[in-house]
N, C-alpha and C. Protein backbone atom coordinates (compact mmCIF):
# COMPACT_ATOMS: atom_id res chain seq x y z
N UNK A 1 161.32 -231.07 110.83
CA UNK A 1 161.89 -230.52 112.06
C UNK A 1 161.42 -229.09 112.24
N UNK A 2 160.78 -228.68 113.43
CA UNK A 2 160.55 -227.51 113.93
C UNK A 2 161.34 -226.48 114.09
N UNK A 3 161.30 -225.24 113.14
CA UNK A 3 162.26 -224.62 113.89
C UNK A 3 162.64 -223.39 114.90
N UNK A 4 163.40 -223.61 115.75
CA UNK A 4 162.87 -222.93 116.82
C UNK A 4 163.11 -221.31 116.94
N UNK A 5 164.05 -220.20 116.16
CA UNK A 5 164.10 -219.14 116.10
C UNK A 5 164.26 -218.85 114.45
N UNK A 6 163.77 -217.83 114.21
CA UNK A 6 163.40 -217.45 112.82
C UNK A 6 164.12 -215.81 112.69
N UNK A 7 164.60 -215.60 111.31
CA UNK A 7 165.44 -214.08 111.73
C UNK A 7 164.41 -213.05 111.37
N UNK A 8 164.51 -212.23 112.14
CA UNK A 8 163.64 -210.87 112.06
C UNK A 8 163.48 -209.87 111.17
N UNK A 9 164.68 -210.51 110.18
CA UNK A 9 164.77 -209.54 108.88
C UNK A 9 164.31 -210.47 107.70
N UNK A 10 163.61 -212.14 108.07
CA UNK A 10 162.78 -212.58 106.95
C UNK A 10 161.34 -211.95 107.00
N UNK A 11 161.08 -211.44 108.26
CA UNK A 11 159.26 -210.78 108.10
C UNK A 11 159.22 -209.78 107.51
N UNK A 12 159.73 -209.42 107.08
CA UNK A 12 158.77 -208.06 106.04
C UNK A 12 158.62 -208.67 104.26
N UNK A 13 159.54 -209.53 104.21
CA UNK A 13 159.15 -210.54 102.78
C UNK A 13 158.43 -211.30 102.85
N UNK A 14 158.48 -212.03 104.43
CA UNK A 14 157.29 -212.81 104.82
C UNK A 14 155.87 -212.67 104.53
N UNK A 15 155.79 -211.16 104.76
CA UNK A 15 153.93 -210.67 104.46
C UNK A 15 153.69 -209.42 103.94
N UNK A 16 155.17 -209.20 103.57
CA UNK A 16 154.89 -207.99 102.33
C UNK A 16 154.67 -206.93 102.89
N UNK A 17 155.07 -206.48 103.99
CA UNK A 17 154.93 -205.09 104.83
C UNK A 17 156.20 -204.82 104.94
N UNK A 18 156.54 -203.08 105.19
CA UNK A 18 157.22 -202.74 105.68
C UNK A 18 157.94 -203.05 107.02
N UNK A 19 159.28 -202.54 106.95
CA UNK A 19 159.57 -203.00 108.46
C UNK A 19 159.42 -202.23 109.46
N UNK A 20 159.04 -201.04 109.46
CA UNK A 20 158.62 -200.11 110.61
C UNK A 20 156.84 -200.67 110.68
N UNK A 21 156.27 -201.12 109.75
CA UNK A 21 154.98 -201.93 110.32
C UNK A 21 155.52 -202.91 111.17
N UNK A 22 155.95 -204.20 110.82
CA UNK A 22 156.97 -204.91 111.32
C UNK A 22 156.56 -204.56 112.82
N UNK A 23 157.15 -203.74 113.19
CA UNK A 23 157.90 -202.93 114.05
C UNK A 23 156.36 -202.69 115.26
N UNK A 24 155.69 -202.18 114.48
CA UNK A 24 154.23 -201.71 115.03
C UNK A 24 153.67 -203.14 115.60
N UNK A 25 153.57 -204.04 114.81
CA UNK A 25 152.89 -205.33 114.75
C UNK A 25 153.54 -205.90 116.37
N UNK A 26 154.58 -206.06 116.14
CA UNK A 26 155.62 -206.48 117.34
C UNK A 26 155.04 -205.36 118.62
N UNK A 27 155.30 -204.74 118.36
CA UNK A 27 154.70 -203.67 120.02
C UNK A 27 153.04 -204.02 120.16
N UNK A 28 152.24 -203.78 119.14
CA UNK A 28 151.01 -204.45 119.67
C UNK A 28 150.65 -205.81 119.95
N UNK A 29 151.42 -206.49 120.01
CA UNK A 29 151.37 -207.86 120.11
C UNK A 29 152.56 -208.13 121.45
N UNK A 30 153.11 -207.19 121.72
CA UNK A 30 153.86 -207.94 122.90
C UNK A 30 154.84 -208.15 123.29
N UNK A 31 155.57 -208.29 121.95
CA UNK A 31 156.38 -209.32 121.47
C UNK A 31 158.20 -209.07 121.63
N UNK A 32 158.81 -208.83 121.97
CA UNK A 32 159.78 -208.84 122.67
C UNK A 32 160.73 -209.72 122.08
N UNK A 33 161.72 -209.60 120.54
CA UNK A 33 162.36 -210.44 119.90
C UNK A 33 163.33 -211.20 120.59
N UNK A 34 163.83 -212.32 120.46
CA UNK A 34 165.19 -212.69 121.29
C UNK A 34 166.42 -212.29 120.37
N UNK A 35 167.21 -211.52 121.17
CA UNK A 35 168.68 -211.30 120.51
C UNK A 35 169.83 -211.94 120.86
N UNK A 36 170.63 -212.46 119.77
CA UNK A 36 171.96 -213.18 119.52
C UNK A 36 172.48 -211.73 119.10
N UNK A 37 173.57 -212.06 119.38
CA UNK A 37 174.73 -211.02 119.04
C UNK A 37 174.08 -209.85 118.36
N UNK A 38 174.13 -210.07 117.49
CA UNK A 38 173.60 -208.07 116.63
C UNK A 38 172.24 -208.66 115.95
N UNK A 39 171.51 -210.37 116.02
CA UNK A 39 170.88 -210.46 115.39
C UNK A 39 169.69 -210.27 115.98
N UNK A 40 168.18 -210.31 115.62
CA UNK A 40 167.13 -210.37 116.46
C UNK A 40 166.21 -211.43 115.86
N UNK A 41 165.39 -212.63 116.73
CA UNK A 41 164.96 -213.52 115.95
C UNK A 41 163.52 -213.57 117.11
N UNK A 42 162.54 -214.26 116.72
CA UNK A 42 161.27 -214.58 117.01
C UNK A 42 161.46 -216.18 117.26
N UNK A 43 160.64 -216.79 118.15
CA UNK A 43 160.57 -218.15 118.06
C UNK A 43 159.38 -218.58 117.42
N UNK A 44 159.03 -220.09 117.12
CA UNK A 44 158.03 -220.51 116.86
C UNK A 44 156.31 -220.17 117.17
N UNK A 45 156.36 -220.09 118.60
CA UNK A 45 155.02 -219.58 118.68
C UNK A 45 154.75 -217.72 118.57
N UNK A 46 155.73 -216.94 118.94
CA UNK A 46 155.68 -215.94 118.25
C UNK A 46 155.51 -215.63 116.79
N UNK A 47 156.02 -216.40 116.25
CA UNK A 47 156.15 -216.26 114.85
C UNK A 47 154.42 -216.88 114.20
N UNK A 48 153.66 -217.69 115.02
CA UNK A 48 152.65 -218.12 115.02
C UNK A 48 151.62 -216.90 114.67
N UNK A 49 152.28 -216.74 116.04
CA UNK A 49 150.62 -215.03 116.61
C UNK A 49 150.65 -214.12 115.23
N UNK A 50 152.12 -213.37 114.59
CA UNK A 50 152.17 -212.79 114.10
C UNK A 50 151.64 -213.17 112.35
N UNK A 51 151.35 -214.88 112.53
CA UNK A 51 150.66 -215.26 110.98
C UNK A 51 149.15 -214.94 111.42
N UNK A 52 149.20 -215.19 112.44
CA UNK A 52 147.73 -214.98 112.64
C UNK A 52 146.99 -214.03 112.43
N UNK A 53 147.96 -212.45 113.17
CA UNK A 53 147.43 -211.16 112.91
C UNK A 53 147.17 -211.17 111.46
N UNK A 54 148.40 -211.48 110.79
CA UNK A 54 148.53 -210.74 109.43
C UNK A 54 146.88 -211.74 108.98
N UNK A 55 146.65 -212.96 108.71
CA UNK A 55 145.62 -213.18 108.72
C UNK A 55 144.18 -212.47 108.74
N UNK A 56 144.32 -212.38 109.95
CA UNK A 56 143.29 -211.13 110.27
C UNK A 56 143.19 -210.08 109.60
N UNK A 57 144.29 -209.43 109.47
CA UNK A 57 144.41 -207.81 108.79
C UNK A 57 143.85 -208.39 107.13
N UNK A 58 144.25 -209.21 106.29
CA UNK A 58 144.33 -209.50 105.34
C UNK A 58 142.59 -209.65 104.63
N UNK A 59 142.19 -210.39 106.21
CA UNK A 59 140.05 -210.36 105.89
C UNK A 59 139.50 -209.20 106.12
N UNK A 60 140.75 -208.15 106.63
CA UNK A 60 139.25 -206.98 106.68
C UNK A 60 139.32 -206.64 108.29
N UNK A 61 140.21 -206.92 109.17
CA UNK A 61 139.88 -206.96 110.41
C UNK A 61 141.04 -205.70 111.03
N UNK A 62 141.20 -205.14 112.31
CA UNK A 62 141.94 -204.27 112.63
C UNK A 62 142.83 -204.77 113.91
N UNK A 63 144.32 -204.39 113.82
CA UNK A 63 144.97 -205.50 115.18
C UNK A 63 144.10 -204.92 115.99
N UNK A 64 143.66 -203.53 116.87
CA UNK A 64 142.83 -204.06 117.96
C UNK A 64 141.65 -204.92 118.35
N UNK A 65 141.04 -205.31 117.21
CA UNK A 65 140.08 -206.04 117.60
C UNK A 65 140.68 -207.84 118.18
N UNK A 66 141.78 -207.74 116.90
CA UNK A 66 142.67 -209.07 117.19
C UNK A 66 143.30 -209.11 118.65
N UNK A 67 143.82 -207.70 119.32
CA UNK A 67 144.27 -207.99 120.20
C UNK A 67 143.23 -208.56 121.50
N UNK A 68 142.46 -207.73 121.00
CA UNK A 68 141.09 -208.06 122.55
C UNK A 68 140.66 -209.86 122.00
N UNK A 69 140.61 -210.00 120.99
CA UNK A 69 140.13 -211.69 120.73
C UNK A 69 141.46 -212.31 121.70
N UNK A 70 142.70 -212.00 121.45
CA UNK A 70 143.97 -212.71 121.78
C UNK A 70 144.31 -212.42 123.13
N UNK A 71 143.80 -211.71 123.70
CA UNK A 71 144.25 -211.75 125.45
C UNK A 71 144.07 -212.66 125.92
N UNK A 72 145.17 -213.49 126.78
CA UNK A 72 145.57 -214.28 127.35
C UNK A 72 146.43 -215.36 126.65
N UNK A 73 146.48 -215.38 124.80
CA UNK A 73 147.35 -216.02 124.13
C UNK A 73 148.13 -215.23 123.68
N UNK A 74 148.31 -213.82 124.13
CA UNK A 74 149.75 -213.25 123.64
C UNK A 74 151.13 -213.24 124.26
N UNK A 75 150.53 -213.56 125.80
CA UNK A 75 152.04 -213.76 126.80
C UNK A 75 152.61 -215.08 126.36
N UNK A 76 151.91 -215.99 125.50
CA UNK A 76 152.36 -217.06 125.21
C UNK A 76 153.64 -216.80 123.89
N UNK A 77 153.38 -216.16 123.14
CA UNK A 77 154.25 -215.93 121.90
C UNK A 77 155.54 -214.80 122.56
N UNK A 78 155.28 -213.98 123.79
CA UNK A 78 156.28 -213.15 124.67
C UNK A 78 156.73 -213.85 125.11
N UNK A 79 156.61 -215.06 125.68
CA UNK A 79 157.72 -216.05 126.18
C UNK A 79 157.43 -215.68 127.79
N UNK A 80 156.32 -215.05 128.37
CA UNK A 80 155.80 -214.91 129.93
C UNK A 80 154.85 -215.68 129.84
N UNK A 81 154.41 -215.76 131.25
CA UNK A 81 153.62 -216.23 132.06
C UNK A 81 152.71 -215.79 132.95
N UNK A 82 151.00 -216.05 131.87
CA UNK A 82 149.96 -215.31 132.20
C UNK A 82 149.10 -216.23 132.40
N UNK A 83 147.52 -215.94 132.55
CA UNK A 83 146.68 -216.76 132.47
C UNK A 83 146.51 -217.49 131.31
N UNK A 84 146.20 -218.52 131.41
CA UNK A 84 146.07 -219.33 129.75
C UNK A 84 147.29 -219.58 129.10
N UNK A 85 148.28 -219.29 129.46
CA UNK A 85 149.57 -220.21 129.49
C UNK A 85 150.02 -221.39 130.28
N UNK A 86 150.60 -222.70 129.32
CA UNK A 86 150.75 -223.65 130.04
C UNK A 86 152.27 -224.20 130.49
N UNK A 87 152.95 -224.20 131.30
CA UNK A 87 154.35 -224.33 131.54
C UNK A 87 154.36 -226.04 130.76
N UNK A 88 155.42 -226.18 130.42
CA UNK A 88 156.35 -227.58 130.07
C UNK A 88 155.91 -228.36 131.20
N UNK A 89 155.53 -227.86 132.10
CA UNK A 89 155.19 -229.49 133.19
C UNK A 89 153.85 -229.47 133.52
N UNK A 90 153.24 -228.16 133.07
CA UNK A 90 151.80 -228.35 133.14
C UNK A 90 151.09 -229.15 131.67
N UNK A 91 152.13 -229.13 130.75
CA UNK A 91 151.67 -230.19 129.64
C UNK A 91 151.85 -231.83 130.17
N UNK A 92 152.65 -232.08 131.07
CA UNK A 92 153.36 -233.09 131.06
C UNK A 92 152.24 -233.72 132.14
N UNK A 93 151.66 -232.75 132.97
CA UNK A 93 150.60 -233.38 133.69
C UNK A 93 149.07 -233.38 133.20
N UNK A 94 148.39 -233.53 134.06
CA UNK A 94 146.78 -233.59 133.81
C UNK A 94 146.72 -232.64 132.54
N UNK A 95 145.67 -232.33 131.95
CA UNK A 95 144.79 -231.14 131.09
C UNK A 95 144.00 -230.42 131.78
N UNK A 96 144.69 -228.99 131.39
CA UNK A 96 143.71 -228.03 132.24
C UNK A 96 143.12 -227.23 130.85
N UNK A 97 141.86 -226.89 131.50
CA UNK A 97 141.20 -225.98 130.39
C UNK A 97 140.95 -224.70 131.09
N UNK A 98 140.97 -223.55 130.41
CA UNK A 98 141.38 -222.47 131.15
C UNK A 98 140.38 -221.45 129.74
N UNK A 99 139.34 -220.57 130.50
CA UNK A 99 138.75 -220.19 129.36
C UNK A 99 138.73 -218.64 129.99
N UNK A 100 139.32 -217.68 128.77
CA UNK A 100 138.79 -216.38 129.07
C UNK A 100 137.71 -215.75 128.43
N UNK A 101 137.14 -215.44 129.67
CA UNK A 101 135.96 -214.38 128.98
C UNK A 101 135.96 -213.46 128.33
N UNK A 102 136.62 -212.94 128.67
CA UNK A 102 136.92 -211.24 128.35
C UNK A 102 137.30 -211.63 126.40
N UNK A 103 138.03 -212.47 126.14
CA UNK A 103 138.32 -212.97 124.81
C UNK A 103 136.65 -213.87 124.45
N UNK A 104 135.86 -214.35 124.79
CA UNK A 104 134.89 -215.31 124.58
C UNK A 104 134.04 -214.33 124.13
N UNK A 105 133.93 -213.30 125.04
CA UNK A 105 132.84 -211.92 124.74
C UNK A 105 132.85 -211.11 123.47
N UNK A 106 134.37 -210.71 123.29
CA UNK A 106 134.93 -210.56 121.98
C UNK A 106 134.64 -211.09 120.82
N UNK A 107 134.53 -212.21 120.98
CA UNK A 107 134.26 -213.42 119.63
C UNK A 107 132.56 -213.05 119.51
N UNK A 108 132.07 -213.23 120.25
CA UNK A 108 131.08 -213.53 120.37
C UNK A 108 130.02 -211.98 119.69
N UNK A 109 130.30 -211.05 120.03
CA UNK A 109 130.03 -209.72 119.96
C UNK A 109 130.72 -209.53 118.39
N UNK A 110 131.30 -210.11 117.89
CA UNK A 110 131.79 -209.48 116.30
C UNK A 110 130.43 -210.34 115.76
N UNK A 111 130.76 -212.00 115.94
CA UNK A 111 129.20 -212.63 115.73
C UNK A 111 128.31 -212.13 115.54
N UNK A 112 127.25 -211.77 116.72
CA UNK A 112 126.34 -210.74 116.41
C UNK A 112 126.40 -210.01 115.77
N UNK A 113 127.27 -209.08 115.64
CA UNK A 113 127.15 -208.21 114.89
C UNK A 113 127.02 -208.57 113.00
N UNK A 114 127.62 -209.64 112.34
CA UNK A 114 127.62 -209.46 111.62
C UNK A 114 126.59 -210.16 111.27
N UNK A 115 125.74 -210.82 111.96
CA UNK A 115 124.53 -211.40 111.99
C UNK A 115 123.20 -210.67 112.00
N UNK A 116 123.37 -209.72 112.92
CA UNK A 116 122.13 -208.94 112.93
C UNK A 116 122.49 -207.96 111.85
N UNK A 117 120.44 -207.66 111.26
CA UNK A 117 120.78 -206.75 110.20
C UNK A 117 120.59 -205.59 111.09
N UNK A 118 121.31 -204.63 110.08
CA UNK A 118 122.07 -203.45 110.73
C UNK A 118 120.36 -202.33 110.61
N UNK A 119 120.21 -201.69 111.10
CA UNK A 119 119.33 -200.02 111.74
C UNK A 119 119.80 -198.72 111.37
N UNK A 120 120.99 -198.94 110.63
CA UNK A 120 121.36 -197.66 110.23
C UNK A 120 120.51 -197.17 108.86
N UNK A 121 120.71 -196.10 108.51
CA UNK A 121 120.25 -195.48 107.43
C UNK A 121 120.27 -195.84 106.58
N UNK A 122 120.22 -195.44 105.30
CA UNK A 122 121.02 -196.15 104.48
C UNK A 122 121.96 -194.90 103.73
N UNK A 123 121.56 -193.83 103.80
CA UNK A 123 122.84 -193.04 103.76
C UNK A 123 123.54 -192.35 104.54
N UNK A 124 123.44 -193.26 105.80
CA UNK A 124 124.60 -192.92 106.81
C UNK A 124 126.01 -192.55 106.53
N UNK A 125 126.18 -193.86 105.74
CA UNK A 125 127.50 -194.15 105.27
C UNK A 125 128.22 -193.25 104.28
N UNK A 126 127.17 -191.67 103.91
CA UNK A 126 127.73 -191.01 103.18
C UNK A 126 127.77 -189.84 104.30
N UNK A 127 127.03 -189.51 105.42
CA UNK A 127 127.50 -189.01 106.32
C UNK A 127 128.62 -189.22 106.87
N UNK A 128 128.70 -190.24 107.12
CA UNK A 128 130.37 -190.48 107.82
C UNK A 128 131.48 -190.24 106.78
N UNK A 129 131.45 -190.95 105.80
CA UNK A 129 132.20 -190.08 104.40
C UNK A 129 132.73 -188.60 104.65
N UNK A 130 131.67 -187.94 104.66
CA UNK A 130 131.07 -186.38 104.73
C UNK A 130 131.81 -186.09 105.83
N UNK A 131 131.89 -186.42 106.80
CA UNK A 131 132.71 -186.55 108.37
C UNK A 131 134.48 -186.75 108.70
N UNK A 132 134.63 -187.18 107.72
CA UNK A 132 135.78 -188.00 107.51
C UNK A 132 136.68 -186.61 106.56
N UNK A 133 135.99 -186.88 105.70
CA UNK A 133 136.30 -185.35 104.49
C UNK A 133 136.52 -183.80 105.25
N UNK A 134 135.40 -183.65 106.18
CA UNK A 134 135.28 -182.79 106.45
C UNK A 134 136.48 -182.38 107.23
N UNK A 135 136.86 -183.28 107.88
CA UNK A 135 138.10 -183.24 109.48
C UNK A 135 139.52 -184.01 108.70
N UNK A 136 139.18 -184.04 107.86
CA UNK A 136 140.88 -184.42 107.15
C UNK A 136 141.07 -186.03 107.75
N UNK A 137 139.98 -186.96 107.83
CA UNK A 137 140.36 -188.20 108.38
C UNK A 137 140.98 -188.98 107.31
N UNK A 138 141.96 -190.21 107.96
CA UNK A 138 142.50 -191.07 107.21
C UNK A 138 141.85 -192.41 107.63
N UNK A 139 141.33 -193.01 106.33
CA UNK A 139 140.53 -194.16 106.85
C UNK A 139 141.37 -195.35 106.51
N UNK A 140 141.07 -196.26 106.89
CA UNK A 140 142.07 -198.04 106.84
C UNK A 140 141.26 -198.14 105.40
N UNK A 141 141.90 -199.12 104.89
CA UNK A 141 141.01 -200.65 103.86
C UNK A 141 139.46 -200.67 104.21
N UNK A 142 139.80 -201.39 105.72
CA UNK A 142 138.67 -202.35 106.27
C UNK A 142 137.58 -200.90 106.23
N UNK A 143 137.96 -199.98 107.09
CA UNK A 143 136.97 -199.21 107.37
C UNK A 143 136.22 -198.42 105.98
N UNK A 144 136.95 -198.10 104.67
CA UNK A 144 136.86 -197.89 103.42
C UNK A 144 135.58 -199.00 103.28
N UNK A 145 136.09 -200.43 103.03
CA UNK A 145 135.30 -201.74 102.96
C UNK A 145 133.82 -201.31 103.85
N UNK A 146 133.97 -201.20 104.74
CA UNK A 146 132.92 -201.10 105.65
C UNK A 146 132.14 -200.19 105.30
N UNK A 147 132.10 -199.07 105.16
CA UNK A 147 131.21 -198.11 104.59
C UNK A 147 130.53 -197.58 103.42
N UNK A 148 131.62 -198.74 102.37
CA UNK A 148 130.84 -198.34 101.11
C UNK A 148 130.46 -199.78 100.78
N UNK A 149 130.42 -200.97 101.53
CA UNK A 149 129.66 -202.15 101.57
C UNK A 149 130.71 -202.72 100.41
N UNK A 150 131.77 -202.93 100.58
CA UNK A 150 132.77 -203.48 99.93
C UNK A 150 133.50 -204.67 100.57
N UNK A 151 134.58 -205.23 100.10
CA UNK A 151 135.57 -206.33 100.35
C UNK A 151 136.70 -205.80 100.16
N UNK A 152 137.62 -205.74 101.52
CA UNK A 152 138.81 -205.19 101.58
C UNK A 152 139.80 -205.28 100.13
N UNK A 153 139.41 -206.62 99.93
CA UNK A 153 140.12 -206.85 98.66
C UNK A 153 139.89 -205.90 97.24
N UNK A 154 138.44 -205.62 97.50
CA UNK A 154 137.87 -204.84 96.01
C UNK A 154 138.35 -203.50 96.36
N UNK A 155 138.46 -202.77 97.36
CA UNK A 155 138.88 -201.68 97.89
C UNK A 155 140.12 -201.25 97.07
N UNK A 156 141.47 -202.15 97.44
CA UNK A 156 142.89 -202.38 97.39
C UNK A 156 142.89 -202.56 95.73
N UNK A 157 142.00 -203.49 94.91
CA UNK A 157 141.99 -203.52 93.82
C UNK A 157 141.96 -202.63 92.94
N UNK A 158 141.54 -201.50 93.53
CA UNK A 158 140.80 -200.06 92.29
C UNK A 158 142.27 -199.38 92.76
N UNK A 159 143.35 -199.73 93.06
CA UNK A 159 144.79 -199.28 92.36
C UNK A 159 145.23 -197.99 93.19
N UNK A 160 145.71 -196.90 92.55
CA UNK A 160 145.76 -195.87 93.50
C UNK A 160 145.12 -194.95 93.99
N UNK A 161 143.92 -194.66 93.21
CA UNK A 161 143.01 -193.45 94.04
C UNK A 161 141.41 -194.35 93.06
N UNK A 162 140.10 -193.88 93.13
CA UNK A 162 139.17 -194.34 92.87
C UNK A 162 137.56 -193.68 93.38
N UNK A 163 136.75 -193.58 92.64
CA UNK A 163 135.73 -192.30 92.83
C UNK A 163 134.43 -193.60 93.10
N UNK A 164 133.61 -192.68 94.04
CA UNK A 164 132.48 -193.73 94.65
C UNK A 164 131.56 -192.90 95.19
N UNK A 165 130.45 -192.97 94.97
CA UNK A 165 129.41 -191.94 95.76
C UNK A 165 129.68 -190.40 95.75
N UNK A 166 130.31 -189.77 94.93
CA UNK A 166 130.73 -188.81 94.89
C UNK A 166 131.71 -188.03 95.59
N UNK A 167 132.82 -189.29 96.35
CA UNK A 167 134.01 -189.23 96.98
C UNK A 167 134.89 -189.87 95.94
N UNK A 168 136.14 -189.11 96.57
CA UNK A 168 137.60 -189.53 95.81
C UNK A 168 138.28 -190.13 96.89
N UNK A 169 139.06 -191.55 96.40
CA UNK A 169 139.81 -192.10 97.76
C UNK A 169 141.02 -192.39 97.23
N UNK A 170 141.92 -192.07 97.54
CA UNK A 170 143.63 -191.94 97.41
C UNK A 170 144.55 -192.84 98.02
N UNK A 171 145.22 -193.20 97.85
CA UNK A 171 146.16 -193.68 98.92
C UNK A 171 147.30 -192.79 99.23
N UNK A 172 147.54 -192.82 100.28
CA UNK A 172 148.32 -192.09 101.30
C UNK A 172 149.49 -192.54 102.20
N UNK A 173 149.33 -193.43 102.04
CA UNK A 173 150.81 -194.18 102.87
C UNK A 173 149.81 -195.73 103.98
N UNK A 174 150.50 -195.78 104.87
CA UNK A 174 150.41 -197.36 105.46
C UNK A 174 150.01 -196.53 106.85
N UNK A 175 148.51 -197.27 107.56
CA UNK A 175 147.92 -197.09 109.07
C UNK A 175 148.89 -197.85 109.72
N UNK A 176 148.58 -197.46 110.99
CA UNK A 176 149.29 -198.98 112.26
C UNK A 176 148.61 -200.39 111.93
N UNK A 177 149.43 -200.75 111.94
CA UNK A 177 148.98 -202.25 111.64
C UNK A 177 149.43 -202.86 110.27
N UNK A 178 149.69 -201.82 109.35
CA UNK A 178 150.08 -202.50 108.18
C UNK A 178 148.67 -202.38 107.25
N UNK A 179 147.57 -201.71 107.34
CA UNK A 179 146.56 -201.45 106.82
C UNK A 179 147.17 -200.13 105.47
N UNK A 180 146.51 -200.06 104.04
CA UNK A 180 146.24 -199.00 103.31
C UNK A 180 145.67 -197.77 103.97
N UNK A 181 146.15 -196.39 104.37
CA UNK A 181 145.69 -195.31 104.34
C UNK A 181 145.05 -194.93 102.84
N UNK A 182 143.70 -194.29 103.32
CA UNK A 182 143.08 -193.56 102.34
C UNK A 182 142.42 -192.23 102.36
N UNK A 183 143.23 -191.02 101.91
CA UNK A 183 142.54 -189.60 101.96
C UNK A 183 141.04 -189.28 101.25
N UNK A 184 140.28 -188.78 102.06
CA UNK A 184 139.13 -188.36 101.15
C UNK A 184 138.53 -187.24 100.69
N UNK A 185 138.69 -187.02 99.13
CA UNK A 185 138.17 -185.95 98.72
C UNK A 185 137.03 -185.60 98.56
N UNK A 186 136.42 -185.03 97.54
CA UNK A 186 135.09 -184.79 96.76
C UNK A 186 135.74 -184.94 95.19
N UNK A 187 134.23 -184.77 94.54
CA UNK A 187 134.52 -185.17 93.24
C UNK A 187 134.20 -183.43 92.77
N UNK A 188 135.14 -182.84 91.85
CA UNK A 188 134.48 -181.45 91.96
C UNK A 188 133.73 -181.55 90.87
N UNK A 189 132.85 -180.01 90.69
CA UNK A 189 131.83 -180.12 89.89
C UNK A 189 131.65 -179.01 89.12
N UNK A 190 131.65 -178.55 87.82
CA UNK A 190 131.99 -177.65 87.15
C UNK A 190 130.58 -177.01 87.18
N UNK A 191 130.57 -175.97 87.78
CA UNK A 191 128.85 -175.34 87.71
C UNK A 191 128.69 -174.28 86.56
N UNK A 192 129.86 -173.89 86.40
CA UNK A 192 129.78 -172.61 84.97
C UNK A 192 128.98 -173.43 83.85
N UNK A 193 129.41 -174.80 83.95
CA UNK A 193 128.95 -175.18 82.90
C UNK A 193 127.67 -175.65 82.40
N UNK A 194 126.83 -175.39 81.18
CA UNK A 194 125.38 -174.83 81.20
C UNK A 194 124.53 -176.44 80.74
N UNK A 195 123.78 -176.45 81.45
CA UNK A 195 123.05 -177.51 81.59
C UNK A 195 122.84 -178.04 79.77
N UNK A 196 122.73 -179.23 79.20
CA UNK A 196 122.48 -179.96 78.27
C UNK A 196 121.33 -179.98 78.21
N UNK A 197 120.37 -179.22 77.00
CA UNK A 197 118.93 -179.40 76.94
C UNK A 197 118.86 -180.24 75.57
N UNK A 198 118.12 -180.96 75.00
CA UNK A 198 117.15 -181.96 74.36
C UNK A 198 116.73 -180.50 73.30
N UNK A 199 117.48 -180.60 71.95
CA UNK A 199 117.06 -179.82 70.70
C UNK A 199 115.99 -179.53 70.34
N UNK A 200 115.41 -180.73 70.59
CA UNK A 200 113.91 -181.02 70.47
C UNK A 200 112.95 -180.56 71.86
N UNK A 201 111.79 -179.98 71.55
CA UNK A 201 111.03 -179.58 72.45
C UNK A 201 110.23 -181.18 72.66
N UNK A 202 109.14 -180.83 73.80
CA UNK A 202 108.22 -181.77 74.22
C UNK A 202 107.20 -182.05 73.01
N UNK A 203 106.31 -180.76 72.48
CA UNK A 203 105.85 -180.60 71.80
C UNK A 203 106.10 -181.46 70.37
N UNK A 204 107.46 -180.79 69.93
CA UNK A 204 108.17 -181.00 68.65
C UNK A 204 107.94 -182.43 68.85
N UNK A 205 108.71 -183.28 69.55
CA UNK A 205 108.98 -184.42 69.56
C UNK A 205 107.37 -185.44 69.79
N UNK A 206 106.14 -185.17 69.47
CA UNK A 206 104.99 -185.70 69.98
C UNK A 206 104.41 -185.26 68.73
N UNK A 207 104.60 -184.24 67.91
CA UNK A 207 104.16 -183.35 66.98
C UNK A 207 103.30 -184.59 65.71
N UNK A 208 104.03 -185.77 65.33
CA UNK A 208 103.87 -186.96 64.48
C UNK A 208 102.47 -187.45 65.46
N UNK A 209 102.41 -187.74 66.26
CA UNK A 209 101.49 -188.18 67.00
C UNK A 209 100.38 -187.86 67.59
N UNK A 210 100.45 -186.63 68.06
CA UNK A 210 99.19 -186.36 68.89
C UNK A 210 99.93 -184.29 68.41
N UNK A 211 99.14 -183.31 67.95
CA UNK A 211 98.53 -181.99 67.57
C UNK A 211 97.46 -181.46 67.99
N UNK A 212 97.45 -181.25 69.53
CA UNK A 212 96.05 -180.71 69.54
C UNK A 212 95.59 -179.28 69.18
């Protein structure tokens, strides 16, 4: 049996986020809880969209990109009536197919992209680093993932802070969306301290072998 409202205080155990993410997720998505008395609950296809995001967030992805894929299936989980929504009697009659572009283009454009090889530098990605550091930016998971040619997952794995290319990455609290914040430092570098030379000369060390 289907069930048709779900309580609003099982989602944050649901997917392991906070409830002021919670909270975020619901406003970018639309979503407009139904309230009983003091309670607040989601229905079925709401409760849908919001497995879906988390989905998304979970591969590496950011809700806006989810939201631009999902235009025209989010008034569906709001309980309105938009394009690409089908009323109870428009199921009951013929099949209509109803296709948005604006979402088709979306899909289609991440495609490419991860298809074509990329033109960038190859140490771009420590420029933007460098960029990021410089202006006090806070980067997501995904975008972490993205620039040092990682998997959101391997990112999240190296625990609470973690050194890479001669950056330090921290965690910092939770982005919109329910994403890892990560601060970026530098790695510092002790210059007083006097370079390590080889006891042995060039000479010395050849001396058995070749004396000219």
């Amino acid at each position: 049996m289907e069930i048709d409202l779900i309580p609003l205080s099982q989602l944050p155990s649901r997917y392991g986020i906070a409830r002021s993410n919670l909270y975020n997720r619901l406003k970018d998505l639309q979503i407009e809880p139904i309230k009983q008395g003091k309670k607040a609950f989601v229905n079925s296809s709401q409760l849908q969209l919001l497995d879906q995001l988390h989905a998304h967030l979970q591969q590496g992805g950011i809700t806006s990109e989810f939201v631009k894929q999902q235009q025209g299936l989010i008034a569906s989980g709001t309980g309105t009536m938009e394009t690409g929504t089908l009323s109870p009697a428009q199921h009951r009659s013929e099949p209509m197919v109803v296709i948005q572009p604006t979402a088709l283009v979306s899909v289609l454009e991440a495609v490419v992209k991860r298809l074509l090889p990329s033109s960038k530098s190859r140490l771009s990605y420590l420029r933007e680093l460098e960029e990021a550091y410089q202006n006090g930016w806070l980067l997501s998971t995904s975008e972490v993932a993205d620039l040092l040619g990682l998997s959101p997952s391997t990112v999240t794995g190296y625990g609470q802070e973690f050194n890479d290319a001669g950056f330090v990455f921290t965690r910092v609290g939770i982005r919109k969306g329910g994403e890892i914040a990560w601060a970026i430092d530098k790695e510092e570098l002790d210059w007083n301290e006097p370079t390590k030379r080889s006891p042995i000369g060039v000479k010395e060390a050849f001396s058995d072998v070749f004396d000219p």
